[in-house]
Structure formats: structure tokens, C-alpha cells
ModelCIF file with pLDDT and N, C-alpha, C, O atoms, coordinates in Angstrom:
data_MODEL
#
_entry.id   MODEL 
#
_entity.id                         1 
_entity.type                       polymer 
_entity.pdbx_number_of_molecules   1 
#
_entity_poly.entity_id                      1 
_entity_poly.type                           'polypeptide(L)' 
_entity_poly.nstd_linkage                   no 
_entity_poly.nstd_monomer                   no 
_entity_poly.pdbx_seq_one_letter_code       
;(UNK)(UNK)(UNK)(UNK)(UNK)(UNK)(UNK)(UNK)(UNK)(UNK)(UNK)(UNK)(UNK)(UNK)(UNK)(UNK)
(UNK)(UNK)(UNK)(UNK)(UNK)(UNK)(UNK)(UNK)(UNK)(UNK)(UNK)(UNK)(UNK)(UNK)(UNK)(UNK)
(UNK)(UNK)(UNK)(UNK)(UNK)(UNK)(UNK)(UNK)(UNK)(UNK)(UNK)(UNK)(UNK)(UNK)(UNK)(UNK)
;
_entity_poly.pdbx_seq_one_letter_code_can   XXXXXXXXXXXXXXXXXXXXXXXXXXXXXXXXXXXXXXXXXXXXXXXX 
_entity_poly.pdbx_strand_id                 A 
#
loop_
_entity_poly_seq.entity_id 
_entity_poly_seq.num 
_entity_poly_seq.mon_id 
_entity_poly_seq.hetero 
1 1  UNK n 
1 2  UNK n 
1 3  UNK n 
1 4  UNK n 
1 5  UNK n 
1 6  UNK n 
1 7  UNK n 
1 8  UNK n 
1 9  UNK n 
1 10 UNK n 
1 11 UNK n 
1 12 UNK n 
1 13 UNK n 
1 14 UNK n 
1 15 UNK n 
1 16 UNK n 
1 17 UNK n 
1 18 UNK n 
1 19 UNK n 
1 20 UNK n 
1 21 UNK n 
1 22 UNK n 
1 23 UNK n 
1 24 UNK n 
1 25 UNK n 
1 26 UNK n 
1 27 UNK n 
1 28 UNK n 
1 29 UNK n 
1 30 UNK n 
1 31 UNK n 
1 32 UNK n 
1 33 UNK n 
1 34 UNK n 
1 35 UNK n 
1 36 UNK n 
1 37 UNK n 
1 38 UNK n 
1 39 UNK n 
1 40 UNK n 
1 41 UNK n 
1 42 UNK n 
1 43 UNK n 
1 44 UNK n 
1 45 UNK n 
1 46 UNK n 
1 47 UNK n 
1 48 UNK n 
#
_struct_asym.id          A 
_struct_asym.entity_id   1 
#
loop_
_ma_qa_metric.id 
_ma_qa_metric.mode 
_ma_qa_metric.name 
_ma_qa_metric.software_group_id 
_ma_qa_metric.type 
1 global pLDDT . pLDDT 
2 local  pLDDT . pLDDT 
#
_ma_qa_metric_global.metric_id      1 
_ma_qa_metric_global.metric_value   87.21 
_ma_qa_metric_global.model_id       1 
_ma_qa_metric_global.ordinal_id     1 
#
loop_
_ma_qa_metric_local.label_asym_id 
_ma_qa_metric_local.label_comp_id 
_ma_qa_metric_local.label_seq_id 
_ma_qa_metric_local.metric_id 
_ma_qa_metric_local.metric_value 
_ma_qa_metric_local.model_id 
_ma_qa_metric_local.ordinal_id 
A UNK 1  2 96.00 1 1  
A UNK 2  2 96.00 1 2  
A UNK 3  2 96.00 1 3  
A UNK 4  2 96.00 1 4  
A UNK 5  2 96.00 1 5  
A UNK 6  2 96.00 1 6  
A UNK 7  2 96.00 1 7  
A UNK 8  2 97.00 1 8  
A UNK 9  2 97.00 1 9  
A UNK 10 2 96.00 1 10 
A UNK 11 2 96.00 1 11 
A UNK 12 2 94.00 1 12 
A UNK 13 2 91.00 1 13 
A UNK 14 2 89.00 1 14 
A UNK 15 2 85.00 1 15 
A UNK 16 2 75.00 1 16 
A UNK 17 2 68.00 1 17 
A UNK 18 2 65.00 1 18 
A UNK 19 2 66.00 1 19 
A UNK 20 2 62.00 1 20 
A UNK 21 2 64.00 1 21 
A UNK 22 2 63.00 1 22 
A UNK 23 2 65.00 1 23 
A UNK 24 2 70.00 1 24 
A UNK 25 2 84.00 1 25 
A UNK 26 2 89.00 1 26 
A UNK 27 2 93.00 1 27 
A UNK 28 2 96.00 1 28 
A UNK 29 2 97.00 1 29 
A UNK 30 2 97.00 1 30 
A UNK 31 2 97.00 1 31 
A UNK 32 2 97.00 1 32 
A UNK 33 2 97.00 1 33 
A UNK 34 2 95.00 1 34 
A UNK 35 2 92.00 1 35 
A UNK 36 2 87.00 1 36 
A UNK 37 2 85.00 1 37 
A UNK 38 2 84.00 1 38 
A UNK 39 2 82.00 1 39 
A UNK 40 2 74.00 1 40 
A UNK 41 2 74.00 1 41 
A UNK 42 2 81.00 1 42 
A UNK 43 2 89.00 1 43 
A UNK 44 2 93.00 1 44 
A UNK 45 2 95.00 1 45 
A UNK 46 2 97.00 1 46 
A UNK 47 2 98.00 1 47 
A UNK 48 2 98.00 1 48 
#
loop_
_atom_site.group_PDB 
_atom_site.id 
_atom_site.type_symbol 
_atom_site.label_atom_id 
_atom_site.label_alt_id 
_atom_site.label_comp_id 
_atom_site.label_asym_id 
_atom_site.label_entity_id 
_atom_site.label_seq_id 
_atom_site.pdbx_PDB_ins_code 
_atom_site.Cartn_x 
_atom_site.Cartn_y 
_atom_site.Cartn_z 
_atom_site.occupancy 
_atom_site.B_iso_or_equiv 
_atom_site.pdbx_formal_charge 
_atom_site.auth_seq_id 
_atom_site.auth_comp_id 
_atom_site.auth_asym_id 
_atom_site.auth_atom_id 
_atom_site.pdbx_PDB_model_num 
ATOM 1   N N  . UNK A 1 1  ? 102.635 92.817  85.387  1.00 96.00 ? 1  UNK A N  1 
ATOM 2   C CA . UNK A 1 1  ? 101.444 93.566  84.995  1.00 96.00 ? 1  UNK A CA 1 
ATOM 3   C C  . UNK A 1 1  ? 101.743 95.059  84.874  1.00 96.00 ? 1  UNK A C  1 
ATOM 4   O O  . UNK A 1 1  ? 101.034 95.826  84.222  1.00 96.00 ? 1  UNK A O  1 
ATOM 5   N N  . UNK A 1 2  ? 102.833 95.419  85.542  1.00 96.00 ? 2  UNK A N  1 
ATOM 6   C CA . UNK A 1 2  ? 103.150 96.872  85.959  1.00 96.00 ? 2  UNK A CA 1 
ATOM 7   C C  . UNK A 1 2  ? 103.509 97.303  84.461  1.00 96.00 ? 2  UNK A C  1 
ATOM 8   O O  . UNK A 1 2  ? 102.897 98.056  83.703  1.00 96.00 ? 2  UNK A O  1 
ATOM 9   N N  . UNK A 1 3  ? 104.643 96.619  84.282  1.00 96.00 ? 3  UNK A N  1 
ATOM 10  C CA . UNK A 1 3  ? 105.773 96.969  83.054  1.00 96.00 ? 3  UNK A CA 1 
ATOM 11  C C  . UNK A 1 3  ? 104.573 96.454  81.738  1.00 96.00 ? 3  UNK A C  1 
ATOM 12  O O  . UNK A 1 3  ? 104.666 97.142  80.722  1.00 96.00 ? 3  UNK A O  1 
ATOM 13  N N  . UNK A 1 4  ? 103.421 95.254  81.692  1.00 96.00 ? 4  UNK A N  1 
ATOM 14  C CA . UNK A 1 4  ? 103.091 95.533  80.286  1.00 96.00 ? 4  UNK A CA 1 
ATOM 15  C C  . UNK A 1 4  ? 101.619 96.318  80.166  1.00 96.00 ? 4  UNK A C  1 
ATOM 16  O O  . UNK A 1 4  ? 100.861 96.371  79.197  1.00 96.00 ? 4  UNK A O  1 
ATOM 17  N N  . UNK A 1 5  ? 101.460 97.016  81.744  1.00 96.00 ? 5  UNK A N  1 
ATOM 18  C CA . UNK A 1 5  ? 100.055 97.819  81.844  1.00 96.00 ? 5  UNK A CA 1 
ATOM 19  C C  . UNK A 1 5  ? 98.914  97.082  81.373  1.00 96.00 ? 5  UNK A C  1 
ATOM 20  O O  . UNK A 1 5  ? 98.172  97.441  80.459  1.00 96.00 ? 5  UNK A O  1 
ATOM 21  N N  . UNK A 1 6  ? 98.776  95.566  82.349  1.00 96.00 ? 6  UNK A N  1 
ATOM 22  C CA . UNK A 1 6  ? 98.044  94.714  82.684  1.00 96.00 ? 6  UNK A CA 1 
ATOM 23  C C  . UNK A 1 6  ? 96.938  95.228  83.645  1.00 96.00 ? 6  UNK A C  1 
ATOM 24  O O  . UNK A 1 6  ? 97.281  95.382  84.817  1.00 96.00 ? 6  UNK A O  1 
ATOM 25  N N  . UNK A 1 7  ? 95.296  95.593  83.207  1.00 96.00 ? 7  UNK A N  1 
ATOM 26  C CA . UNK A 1 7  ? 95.047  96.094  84.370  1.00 96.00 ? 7  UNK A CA 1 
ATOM 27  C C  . UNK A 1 7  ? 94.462  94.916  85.686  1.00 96.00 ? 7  UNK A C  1 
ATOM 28  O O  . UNK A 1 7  ? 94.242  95.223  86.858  1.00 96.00 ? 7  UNK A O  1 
ATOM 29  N N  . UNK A 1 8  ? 94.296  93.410  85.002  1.00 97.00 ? 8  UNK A N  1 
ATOM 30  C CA . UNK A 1 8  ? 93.604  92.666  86.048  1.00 97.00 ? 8  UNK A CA 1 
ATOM 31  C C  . UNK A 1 8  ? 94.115  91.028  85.863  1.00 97.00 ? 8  UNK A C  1 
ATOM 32  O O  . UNK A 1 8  ? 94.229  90.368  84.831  1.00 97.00 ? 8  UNK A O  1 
ATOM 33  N N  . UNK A 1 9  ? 94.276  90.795  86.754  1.00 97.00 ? 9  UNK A N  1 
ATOM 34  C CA . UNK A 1 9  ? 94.834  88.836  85.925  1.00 97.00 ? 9  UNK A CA 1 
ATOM 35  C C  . UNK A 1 9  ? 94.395  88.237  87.591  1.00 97.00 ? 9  UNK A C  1 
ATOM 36  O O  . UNK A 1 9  ? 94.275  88.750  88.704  1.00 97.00 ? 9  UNK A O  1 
ATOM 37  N N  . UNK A 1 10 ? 94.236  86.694  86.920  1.00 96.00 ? 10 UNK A N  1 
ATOM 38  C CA . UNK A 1 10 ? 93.877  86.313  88.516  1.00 96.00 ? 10 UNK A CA 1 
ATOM 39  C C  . UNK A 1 10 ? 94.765  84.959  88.552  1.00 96.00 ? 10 UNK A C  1 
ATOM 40  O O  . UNK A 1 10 ? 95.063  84.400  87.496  1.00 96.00 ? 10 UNK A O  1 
ATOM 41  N N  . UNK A 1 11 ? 95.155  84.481  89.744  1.00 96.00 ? 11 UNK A N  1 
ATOM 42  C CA . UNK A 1 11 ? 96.663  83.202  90.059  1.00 96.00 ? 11 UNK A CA 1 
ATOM 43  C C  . UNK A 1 11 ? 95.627  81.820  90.946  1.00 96.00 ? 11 UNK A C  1 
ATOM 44  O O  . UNK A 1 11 ? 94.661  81.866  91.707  1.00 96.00 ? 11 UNK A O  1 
ATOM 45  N N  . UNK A 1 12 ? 96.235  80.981  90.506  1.00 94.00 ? 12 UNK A N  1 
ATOM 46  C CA . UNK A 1 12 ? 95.686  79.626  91.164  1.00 94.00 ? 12 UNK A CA 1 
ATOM 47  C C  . UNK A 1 12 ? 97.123  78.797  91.911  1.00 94.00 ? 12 UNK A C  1 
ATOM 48  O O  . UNK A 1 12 ? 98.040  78.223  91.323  1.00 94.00 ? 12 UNK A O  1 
ATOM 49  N N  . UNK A 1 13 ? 96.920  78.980  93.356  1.00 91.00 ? 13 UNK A N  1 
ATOM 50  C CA . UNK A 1 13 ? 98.644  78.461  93.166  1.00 91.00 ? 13 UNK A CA 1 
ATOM 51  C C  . UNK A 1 13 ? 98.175  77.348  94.235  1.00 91.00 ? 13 UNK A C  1 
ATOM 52  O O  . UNK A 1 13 ? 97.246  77.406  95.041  1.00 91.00 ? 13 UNK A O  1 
ATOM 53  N N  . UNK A 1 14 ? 99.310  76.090  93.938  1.00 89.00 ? 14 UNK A N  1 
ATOM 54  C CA . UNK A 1 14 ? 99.028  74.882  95.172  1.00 89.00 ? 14 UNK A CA 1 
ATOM 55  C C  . UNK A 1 14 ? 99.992  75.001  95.721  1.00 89.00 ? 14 UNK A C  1 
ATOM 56  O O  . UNK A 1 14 ? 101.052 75.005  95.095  1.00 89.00 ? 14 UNK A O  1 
ATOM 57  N N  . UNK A 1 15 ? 99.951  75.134  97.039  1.00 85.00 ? 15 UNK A N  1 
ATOM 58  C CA . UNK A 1 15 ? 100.924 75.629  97.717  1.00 85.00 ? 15 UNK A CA 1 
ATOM 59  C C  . UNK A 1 15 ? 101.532 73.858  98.209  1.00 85.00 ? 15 UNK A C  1 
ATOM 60  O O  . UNK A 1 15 ? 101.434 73.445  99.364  1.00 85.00 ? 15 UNK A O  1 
ATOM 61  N N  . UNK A 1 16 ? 102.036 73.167  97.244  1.00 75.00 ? 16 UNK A N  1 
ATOM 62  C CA . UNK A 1 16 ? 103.081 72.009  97.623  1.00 75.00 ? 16 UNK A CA 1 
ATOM 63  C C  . UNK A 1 16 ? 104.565 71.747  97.055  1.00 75.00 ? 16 UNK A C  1 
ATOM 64  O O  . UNK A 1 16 ? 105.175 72.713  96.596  1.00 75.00 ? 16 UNK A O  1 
ATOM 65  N N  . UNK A 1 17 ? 104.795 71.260  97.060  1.00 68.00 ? 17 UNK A N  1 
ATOM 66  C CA . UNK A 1 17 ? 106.300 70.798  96.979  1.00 68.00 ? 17 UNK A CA 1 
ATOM 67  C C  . UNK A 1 17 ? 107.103 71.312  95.630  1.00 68.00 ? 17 UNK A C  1 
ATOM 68  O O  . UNK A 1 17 ? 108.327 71.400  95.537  1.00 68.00 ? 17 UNK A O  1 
ATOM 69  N N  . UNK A 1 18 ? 106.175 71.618  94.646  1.00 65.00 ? 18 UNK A N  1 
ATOM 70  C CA . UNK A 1 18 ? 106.606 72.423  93.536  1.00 65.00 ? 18 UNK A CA 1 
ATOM 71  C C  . UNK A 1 18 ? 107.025 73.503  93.681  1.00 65.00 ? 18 UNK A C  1 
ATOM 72  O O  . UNK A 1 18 ? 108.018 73.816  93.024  1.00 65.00 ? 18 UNK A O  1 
ATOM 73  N N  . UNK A 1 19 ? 106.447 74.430  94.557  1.00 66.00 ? 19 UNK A N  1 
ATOM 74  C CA . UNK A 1 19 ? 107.098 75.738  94.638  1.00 66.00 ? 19 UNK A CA 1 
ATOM 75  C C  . UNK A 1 19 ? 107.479 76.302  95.900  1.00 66.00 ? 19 UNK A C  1 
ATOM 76  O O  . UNK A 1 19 ? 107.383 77.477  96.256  1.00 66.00 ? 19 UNK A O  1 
ATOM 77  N N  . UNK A 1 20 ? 108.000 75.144  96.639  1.00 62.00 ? 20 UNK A N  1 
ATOM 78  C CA . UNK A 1 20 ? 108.816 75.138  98.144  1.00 62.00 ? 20 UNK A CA 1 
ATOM 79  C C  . UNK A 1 20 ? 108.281 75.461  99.447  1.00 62.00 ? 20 UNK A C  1 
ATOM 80  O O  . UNK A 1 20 ? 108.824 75.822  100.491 1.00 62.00 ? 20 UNK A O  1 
ATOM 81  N N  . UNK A 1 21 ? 106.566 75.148  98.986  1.00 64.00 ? 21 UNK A N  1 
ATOM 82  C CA . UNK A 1 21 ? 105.898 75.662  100.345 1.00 64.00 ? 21 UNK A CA 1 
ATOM 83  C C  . UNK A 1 21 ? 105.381 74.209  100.814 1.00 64.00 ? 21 UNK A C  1 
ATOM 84  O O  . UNK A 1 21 ? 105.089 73.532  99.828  1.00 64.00 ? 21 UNK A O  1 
ATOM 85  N N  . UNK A 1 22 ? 105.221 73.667  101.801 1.00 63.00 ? 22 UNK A N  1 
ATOM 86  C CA . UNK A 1 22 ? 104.289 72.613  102.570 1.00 63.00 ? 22 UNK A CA 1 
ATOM 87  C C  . UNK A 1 22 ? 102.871 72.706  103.377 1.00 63.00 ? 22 UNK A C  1 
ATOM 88  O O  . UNK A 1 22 ? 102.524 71.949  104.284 1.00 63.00 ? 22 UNK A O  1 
ATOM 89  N N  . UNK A 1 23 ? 102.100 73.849  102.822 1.00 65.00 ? 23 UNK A N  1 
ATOM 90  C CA . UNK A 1 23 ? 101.389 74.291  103.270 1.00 65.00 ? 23 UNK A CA 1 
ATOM 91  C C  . UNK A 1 23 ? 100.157 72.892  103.065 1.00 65.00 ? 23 UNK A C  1 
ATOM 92  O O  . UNK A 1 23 ? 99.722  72.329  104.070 1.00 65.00 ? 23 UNK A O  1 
ATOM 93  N N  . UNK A 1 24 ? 99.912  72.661  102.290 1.00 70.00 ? 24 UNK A N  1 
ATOM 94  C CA . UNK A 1 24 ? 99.293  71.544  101.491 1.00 70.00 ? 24 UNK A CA 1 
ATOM 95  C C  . UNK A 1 24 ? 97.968  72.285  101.085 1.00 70.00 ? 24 UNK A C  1 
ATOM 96  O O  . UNK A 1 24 ? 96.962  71.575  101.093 1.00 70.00 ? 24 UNK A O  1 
ATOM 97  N N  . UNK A 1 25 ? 97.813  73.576  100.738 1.00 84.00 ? 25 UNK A N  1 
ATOM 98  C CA . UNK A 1 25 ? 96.031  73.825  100.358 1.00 84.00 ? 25 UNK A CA 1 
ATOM 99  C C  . UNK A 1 25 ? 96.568  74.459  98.846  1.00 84.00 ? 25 UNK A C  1 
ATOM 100 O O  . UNK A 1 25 ? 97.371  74.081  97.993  1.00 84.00 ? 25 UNK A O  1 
ATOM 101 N N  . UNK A 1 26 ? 95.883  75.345  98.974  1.00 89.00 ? 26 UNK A N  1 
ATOM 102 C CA . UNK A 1 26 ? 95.584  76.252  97.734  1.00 89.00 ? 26 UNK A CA 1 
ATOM 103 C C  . UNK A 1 26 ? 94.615  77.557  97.834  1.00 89.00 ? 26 UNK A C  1 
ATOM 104 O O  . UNK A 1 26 ? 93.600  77.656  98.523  1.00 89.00 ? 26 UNK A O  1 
ATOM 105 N N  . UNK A 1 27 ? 95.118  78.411  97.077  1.00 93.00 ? 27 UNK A N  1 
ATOM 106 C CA . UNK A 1 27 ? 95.476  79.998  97.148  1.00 93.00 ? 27 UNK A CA 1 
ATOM 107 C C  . UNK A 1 27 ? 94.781  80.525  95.991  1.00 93.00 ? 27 UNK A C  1 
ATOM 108 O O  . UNK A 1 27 ? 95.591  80.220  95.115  1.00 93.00 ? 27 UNK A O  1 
ATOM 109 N N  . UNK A 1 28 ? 93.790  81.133  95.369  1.00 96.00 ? 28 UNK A N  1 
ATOM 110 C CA . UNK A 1 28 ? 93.279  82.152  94.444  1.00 96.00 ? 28 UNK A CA 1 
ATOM 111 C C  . UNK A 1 28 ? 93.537  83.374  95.023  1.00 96.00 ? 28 UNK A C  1 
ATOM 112 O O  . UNK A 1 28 ? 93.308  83.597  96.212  1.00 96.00 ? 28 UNK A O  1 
ATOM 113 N N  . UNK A 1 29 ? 94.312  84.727  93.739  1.00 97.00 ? 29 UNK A N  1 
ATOM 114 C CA . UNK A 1 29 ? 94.968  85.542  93.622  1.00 97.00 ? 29 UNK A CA 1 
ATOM 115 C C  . UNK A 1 29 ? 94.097  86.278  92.864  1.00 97.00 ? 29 UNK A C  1 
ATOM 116 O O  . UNK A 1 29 ? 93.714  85.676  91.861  1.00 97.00 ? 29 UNK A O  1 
ATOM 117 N N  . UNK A 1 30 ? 93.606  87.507  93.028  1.00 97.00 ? 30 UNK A N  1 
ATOM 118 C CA . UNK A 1 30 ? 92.592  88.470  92.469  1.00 97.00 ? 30 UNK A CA 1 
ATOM 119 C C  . UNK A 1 30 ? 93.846  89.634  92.194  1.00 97.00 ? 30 UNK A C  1 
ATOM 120 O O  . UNK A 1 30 ? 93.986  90.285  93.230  1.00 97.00 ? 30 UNK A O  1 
ATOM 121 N N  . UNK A 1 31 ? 94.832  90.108  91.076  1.00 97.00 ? 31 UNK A N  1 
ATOM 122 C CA . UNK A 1 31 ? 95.372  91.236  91.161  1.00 97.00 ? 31 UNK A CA 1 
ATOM 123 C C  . UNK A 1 31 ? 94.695  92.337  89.877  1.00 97.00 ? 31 UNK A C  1 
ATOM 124 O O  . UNK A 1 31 ? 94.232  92.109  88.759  1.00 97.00 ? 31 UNK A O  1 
ATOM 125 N N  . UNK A 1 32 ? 94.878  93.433  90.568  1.00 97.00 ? 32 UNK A N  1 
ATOM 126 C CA . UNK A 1 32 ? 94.081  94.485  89.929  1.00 97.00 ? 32 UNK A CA 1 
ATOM 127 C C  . UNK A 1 32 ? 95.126  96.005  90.395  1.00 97.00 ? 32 UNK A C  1 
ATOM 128 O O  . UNK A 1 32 ? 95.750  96.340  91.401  1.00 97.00 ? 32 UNK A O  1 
ATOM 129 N N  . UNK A 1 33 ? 94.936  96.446  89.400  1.00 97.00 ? 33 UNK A N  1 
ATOM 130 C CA . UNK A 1 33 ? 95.331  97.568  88.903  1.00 97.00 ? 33 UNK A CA 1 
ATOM 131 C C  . UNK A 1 33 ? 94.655  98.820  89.976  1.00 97.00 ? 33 UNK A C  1 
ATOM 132 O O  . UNK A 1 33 ? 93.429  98.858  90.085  1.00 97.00 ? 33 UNK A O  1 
ATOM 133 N N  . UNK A 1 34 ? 95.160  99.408  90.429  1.00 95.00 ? 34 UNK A N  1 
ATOM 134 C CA . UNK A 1 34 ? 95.004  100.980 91.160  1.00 95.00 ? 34 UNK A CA 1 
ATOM 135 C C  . UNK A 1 34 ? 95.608  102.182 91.299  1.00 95.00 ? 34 UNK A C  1 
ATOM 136 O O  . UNK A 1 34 ? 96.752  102.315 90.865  1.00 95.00 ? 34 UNK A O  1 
ATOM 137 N N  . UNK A 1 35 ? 95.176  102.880 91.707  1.00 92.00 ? 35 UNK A N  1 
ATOM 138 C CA . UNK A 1 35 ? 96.108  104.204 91.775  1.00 92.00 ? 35 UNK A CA 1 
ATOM 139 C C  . UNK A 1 35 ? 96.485  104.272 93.171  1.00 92.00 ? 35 UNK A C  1 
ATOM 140 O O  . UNK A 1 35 ? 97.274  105.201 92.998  1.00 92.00 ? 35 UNK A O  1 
ATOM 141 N N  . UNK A 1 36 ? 96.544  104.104 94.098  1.00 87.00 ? 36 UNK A N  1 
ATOM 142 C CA . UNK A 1 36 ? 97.645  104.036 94.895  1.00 87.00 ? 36 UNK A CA 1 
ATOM 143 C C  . UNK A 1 36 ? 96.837  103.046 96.564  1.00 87.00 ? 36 UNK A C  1 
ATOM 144 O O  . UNK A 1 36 ? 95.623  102.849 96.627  1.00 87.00 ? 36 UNK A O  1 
ATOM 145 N N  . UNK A 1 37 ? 97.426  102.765 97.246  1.00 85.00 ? 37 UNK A N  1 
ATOM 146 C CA . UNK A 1 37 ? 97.164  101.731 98.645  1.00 85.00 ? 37 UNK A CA 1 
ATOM 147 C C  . UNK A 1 37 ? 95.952  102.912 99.401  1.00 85.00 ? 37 UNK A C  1 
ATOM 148 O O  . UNK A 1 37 ? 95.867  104.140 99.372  1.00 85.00 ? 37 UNK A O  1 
ATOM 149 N N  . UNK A 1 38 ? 95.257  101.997 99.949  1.00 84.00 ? 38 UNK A N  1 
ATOM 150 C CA . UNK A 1 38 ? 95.274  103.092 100.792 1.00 84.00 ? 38 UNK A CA 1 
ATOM 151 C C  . UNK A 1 38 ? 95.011  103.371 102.305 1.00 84.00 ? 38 UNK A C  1 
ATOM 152 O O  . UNK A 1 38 ? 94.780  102.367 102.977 1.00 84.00 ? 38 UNK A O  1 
ATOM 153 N N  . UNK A 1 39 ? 95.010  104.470 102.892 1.00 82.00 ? 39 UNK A N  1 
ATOM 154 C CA . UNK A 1 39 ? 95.779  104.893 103.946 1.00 82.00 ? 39 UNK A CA 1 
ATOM 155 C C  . UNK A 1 39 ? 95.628  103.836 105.157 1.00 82.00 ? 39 UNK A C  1 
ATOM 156 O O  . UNK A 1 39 ? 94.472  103.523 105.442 1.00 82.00 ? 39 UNK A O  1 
ATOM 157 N N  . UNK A 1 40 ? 96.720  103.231 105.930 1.00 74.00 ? 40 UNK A N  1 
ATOM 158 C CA . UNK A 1 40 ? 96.701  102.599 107.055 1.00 74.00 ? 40 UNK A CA 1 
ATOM 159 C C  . UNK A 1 40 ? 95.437  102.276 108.011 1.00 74.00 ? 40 UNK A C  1 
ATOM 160 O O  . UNK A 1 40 ? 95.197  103.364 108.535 1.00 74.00 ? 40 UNK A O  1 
ATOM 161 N N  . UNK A 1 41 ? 94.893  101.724 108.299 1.00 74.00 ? 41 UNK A N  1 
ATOM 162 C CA . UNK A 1 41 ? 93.984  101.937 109.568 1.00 74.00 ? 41 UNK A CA 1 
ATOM 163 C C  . UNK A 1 41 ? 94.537  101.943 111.208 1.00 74.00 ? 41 UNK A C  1 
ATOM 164 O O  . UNK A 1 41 ? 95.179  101.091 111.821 1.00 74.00 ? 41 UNK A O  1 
ATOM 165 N N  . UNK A 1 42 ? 93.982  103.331 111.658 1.00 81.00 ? 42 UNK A N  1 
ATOM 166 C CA . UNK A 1 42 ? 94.306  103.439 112.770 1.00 81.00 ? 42 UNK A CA 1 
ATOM 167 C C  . UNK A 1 42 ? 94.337  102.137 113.547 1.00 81.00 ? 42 UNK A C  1 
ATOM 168 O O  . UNK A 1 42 ? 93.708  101.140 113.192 1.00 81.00 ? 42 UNK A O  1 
ATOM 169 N N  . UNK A 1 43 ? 95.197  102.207 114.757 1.00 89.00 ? 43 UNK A N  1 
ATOM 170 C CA . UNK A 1 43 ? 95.881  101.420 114.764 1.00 89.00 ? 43 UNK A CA 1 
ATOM 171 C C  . UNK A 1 43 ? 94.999  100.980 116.107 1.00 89.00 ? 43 UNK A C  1 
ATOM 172 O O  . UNK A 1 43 ? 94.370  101.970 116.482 1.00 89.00 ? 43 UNK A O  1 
ATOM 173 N N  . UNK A 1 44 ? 94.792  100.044 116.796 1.00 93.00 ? 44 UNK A N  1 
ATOM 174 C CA . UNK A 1 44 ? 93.460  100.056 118.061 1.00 93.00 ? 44 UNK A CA 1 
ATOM 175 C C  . UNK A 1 44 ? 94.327  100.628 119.742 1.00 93.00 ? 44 UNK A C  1 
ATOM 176 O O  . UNK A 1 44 ? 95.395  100.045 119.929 1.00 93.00 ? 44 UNK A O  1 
ATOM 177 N N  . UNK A 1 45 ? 94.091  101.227 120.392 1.00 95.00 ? 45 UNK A N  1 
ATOM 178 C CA . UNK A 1 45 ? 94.586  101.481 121.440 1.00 95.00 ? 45 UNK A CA 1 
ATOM 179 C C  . UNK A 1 45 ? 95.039  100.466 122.590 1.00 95.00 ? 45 UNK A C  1 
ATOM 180 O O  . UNK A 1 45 ? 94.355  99.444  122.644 1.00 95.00 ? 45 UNK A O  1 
ATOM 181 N N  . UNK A 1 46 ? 95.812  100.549 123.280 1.00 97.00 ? 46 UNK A N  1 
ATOM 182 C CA . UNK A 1 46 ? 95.567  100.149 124.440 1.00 97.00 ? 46 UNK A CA 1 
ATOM 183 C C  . UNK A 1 46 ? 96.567  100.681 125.228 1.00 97.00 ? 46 UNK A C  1 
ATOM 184 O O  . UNK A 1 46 ? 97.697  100.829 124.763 1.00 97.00 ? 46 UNK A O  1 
ATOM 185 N N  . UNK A 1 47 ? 96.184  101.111 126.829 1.00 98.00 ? 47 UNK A N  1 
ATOM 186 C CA . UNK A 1 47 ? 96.890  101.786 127.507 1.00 98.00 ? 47 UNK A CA 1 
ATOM 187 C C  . UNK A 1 47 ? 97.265  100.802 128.658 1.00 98.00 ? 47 UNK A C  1 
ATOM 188 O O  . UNK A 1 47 ? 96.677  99.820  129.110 1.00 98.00 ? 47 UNK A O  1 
ATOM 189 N N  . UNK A 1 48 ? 98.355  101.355 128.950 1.00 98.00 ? 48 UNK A N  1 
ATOM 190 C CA . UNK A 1 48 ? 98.714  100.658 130.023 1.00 98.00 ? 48 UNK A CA 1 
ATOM 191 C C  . UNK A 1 48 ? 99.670  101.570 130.926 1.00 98.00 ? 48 UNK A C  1 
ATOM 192 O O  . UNK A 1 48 ? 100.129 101.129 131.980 1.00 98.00 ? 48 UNK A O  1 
#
């Protein structure tokens, strides 16, 4: 999508024996186009 400046496509994948996973379900893929990630979320505390 990068290289043909694709801004949105969406994936249906079965996660079995075809493409080396044994998961046995299935996966919908939403990819979309942005200008950059963004920032981390703090991270939760704990003291010890």
C-alpha cells in the first residue's frame, strides 16, 4: 500500500493450515493510511 499510495484496503485471513498457522479461527484486517503512530501510552506504575 506504501509503495502504490494505497490509502485503505481491508484482509480476511483463516488462520489454518494454508498459511502455517493452527490457530483454527479467522482474522479481519482494517489497514489505513496515516501520518505517523502515535505516542506510547504511559506505561502503569508499580512500586516495589
Amino acid at each position: 500500500m506504501i509503495a502504490r499510495g494505497e490509502k485503505a484496503a481491508r484482509m480476511d485471513v483463516p488462520l489454518g493450515p494454508e498459511i502455517g498457522q493452527c490457530c483454527g479461527g479467522r482474522v479481519e484486517l482494517e489497514l489505513r493510511h496515516v501520518e505517523a503512530a502515535p505516542p506510547a501510552p504511559d506505561r502503569p506504575q508499580v512500586l516495589i
